[in-house]
Protein backbone atom coordinates (compact mmCIF):
# COMPACT_ATOMS: atom_id res chain seq x y z
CA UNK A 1 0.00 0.00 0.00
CA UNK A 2 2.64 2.59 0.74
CA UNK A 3 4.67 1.75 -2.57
CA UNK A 4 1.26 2.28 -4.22
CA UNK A 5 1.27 5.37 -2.29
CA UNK A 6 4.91 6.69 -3.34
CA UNK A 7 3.88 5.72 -6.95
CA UNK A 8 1.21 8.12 -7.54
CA UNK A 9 2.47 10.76 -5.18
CA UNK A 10 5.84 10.65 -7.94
CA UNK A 11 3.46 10.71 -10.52
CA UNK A 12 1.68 13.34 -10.43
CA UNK A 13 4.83 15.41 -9.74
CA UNK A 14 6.70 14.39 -12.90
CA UNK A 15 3.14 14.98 -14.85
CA UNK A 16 3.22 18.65 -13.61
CA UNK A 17 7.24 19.23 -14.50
CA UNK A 18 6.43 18.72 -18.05
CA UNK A 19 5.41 22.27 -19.26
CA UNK A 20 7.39 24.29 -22.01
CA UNK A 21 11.09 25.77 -20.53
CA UNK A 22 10.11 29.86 -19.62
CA UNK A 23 12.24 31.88 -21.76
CA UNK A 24 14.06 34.59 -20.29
CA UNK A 25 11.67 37.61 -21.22
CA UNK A 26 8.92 37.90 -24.66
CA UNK A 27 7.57 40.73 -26.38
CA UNK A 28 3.80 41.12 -26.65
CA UNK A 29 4.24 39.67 -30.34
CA UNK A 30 5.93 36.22 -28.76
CA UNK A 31 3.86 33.48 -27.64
CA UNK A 32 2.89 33.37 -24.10
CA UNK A 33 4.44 31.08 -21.39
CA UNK A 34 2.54 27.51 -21.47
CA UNK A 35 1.53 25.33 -18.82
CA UNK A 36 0.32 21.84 -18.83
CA UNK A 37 -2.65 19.83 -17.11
CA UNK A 38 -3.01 16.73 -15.98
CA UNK A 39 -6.15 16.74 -19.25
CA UNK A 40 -3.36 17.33 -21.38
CA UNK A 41 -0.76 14.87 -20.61
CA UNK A 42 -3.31 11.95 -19.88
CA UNK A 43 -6.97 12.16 -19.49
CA UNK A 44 -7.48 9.90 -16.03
CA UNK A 45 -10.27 7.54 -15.69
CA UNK A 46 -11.79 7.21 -12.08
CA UNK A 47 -14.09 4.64 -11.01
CA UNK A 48 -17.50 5.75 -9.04
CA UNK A 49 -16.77 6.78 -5.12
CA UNK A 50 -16.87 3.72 -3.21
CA UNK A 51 -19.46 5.58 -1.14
CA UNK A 52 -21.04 9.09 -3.04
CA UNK A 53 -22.71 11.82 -0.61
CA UNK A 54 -25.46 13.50 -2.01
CA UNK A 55 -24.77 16.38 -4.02
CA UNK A 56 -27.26 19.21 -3.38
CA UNK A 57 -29.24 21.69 -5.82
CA UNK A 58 -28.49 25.37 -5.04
CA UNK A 59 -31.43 27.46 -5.04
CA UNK A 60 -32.31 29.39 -8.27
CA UNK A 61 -32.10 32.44 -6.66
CA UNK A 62 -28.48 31.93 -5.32
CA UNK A 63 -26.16 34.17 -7.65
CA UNK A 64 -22.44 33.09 -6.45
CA UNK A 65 -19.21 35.13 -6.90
CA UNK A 66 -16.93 33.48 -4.62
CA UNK A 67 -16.31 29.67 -3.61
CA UNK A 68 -14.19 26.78 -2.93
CA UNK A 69 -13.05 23.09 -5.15
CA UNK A 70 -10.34 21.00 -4.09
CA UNK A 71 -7.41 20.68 -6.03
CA UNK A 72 -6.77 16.49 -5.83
CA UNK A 73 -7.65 14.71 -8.89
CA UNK A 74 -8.73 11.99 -6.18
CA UNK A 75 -12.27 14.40 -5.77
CA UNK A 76 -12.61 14.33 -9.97
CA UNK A 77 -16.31 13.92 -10.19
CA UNK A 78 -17.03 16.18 -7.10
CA UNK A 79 -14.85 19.10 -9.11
CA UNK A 80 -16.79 18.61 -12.62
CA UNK A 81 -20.08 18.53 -10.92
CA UNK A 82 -18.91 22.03 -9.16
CA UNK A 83 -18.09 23.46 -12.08
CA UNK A 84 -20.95 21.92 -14.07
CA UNK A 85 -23.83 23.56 -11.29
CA UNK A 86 -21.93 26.77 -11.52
CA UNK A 87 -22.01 26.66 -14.78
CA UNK A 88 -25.66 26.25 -14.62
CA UNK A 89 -25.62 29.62 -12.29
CA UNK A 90 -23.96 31.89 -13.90
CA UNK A 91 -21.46 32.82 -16.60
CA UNK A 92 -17.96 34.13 -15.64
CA UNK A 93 -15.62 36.66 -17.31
CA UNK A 94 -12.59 35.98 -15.51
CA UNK A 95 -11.71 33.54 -12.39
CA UNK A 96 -8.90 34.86 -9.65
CA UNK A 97 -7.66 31.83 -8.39
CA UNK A 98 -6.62 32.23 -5.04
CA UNK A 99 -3.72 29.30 -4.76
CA UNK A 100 -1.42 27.45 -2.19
CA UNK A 101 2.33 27.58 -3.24
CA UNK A 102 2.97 23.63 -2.34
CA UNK A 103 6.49 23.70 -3.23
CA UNK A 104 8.28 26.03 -1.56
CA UNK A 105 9.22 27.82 -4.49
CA UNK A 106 7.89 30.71 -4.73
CA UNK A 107 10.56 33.59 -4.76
CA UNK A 108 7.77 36.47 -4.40
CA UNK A 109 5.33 37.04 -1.58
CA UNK A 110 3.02 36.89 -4.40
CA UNK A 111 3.43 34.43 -7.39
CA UNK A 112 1.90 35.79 -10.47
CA UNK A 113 2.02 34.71 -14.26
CA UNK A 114 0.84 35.68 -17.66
CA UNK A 115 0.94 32.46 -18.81
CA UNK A 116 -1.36 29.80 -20.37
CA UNK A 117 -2.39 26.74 -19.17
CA UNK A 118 -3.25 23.98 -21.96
CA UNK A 119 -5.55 21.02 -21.57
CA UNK A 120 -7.44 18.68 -23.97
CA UNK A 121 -10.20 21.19 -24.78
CA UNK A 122 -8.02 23.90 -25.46
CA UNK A 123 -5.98 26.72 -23.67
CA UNK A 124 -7.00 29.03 -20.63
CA UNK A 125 -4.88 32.24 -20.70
CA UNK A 126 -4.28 34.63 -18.62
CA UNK A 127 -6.13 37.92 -17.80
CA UNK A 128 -3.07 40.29 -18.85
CA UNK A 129 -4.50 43.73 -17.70
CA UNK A 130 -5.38 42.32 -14.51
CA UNK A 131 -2.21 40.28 -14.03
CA UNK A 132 -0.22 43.59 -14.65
CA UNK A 133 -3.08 45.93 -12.18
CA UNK A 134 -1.92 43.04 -9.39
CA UNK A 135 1.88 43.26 -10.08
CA UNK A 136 1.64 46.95 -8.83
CA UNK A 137 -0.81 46.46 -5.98
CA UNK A 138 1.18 43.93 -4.77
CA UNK A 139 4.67 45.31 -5.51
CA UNK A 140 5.54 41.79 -6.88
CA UNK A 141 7.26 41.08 -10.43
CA UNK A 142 6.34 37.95 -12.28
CA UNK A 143 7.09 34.66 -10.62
CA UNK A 144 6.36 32.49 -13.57
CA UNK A 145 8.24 29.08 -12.65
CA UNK A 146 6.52 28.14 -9.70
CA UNK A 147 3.46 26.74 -11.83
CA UNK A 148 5.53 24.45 -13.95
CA UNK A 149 4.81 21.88 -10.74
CA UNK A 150 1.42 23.47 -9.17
CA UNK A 151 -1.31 21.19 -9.02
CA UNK A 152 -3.53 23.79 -6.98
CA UNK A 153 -3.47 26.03 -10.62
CA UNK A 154 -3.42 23.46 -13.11
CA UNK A 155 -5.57 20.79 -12.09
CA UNK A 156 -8.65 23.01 -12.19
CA UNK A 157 -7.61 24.64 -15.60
CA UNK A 158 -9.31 21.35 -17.70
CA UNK A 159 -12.81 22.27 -15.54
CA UNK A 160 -12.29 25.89 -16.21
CA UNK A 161 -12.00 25.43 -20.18
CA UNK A 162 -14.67 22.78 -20.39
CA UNK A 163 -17.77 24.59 -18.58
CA UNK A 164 -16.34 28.27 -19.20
CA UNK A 165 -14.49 28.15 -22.66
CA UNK A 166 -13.89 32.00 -22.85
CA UNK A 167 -12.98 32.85 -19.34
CA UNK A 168 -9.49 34.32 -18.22
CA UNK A 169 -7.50 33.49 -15.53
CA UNK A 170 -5.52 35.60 -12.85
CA UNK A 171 -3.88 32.85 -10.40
CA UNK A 172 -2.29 34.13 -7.31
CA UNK A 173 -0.01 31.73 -5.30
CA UNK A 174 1.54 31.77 -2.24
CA UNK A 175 1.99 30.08 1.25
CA UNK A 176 -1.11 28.46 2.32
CA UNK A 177 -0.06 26.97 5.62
CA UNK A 178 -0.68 28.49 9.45
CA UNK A 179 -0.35 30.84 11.03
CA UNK A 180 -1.38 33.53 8.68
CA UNK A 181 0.42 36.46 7.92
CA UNK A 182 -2.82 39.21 8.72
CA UNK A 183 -1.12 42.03 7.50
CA UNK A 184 0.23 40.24 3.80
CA UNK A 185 -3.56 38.88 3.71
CA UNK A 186 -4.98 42.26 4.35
CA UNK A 187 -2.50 43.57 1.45
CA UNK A 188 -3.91 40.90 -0.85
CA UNK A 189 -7.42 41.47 -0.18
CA UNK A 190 -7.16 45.37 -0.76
CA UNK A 191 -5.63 44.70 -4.18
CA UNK A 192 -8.74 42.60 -5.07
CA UNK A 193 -11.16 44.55 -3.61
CA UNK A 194 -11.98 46.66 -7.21
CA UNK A 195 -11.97 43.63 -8.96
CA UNK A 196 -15.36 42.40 -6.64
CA UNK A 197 -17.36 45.60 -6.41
CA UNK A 198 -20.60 44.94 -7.24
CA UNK A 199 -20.72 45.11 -10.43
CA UNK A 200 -16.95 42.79 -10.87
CA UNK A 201 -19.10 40.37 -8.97
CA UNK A 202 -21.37 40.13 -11.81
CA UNK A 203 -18.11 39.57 -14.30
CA UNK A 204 -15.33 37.82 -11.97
CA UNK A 205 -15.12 35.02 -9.76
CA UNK A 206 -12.63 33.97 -6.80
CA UNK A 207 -12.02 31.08 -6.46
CA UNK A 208 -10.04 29.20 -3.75
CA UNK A 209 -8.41 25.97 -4.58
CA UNK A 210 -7.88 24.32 -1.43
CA UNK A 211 -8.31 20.73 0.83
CA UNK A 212 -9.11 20.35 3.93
CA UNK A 213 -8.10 18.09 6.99
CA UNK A 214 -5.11 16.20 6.36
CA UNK A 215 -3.16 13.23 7.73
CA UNK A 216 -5.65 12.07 10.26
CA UNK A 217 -7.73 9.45 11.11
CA UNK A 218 -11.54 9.32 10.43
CA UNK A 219 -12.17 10.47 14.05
CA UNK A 220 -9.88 13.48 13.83
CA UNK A 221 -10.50 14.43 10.33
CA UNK A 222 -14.15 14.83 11.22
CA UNK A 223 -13.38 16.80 14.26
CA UNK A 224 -11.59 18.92 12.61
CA UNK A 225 -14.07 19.28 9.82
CA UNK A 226 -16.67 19.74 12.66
CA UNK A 227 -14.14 23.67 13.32
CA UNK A 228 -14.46 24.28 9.43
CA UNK A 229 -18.38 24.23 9.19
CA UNK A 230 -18.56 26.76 12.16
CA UNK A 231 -17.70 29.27 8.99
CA UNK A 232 -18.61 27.04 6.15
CA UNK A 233 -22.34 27.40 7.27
CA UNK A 234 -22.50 30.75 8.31
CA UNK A 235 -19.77 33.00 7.21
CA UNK A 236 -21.85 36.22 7.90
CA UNK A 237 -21.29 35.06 11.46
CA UNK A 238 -18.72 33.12 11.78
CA UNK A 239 -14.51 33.46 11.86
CA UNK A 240 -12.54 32.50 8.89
CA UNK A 241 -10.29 31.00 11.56
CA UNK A 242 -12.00 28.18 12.63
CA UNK A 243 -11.70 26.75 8.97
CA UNK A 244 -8.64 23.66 8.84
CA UNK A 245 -7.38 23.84 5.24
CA UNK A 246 -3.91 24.26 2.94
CA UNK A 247 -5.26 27.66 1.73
CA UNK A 248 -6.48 29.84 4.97
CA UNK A 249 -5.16 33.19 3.72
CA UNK A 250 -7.83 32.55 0.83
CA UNK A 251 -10.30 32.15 3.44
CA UNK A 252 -9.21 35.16 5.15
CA UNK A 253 -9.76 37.18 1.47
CA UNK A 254 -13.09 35.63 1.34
CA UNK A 255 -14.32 36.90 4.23
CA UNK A 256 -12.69 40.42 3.94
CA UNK A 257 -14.13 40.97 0.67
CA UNK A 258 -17.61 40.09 2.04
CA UNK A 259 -17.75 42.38 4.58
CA UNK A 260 -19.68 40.14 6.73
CA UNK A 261 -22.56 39.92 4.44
CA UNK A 262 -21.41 36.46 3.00
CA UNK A 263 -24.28 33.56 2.59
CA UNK A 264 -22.95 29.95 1.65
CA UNK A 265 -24.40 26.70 -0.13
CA UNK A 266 -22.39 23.53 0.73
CA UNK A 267 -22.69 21.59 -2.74
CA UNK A 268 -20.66 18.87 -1.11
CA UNK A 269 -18.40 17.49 1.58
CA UNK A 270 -17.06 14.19 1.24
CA UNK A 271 -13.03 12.95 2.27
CA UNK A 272 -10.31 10.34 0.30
CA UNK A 273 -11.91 7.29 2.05
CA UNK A 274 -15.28 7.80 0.86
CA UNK A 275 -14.45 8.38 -2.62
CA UNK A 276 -11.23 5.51 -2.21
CA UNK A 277 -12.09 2.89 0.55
CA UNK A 278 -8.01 3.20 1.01
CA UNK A 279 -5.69 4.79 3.60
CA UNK A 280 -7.98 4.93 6.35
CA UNK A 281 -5.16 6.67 8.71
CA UNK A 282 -4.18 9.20 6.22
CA UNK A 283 -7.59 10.93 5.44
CA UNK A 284 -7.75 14.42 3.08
CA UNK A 285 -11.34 15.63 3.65
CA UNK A 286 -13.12 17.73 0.80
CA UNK A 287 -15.93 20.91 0.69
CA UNK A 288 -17.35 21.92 -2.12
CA UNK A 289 -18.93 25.44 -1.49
CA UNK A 290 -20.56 28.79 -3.31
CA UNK A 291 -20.99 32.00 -1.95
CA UNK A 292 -22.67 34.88 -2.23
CA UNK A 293 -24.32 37.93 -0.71
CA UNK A 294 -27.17 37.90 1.30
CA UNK A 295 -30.26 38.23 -0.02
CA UNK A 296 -31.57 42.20 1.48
């Protein structure tokens, strides 16, 4: 079980080193940086969760412009269905991807590209007047290499082209782990902030690519997915600390950006044993979640 383990873990890093070398600058007439996806190096096959939760129907009234997929290609069918019922909500200009920097290698406090990402139904590119807007606000230059290897960017890219085919991208990495830096995340969420007035809500959407519990048992992993619904279910009310995920400064931008008049719908929560039936001690849990502002 563990080789099995150290297998796919090795894997899926090699599949996300395999993106074109970066060149050392380009002109506006040279082609843009390019990414690959897991859709583009192998379209994966995955069997029916060994035991599904129910997936819920957001109310027709619900207009999201904020919310929250996993990034592990374990969850596949829980990420098309997100996209597929948002979708179904609403169309969307461009998507800010709010994104852990897994790797350590981020050189900037801030990791933004221009780039493109390419998967089997074609290329997402980059939003290039808000890519260069967010260079300034964040006094960051381009940090283009770190998303040769990151899955939290490029595994959602294939979703992103197939439901949205004319959306941009902005992705925005950086380190995901506790404790946060407040002051960086305030920083972060002020440069945003014009991009989700009201009317950018009607255009944009932010999305956080993050998972939840990790390395537990099925005891602790709901315990500690027990802390993240506190928010999850009421974020009008409720702290953005109490959430237990690889991404909680993009929790901490959510709820600064929605000034305490947030509203949620859980599409989904489900964990790697449910969808897996395997590694009962090593548990990733998953929520699937939209949000938007409450109704007056």
């Amino acid at each position: 079980m563990l080789v099995k383990r150290v297998v796919f873990f090795v894997f899926i890093i090699l599949s996300f080193s395999c993106s074109k070398t970066e060149p050392a600058s380009r002109t506006a007439e040279e082609a843009p940086i390019l990414y690959s996806t897991w859709h583009y190096l192998k379209e994966r096959k995955y069997g029916e969760p060994v035991n599904p939760p129910p997936l819920e129907i957001p109310p027709p009234e619900f207009f999201p412009w904020a919310g929250i997929v996993s990034h592990h290609l374990l969850a596949h069918d829980y990420i098309d269905s997100w996209f597929l019922r948002l979708a179904k909500m609403r169309d969307v200009r461009c998507f800010y991807i709010l994104c852990p920097s897994h790797w350590g290698l981020s050189t900037e406090p801030y990791s933004l590209t221009d780039g493109s990402w390419i998967s089997g139904f074609g290329s997402v590119d980059s939003s290039l007047k808000s890519v260069r807007k967010l260079e300034k606000a964040l006094n960051v230059g381009l940090d283009k290499r770190v998303f040769d290897v990151e899955h939290g960017a490029s595994t959602l890219m294939p979703y992103i082209k197939k439901y949205f085919p004319k959306a941009l991208v902005v992705v925005i990495a950086y380190d995901g782990e506790p404790p946060v830096n407040v002051p960086k995340s305030v920083l972060l969420a002020d440069a945003l902030e014009s991009f989700f007035d009201k009317k950018g809500k009607r255009e944009n959407f932010l999305l956080i690519s993050t998972d939840f519990s990790h390395h537990g048992n099925l005891e602790l992993t709901e315990k500690r997915d027990g802390h993240s619904l506190t928010f999850l279910k009421d974020p009008g009310a409720n702290s953005w600390f109490t959430v237990g995920c690889d991404n909680r400064p993009g929790i901490f931008v959510l709820d600064r950006l929605g000034k305490n008049n947030l509203e949620s719908f859980i599409l989904c929560h489900t964990n790697s044993w449910e969808i897996s039936n395997e590694w009962e001690h090593d548990v990733t849990s998953y929520f699937f979640v939209y949000f938007g502002d409450k109704s007056k």
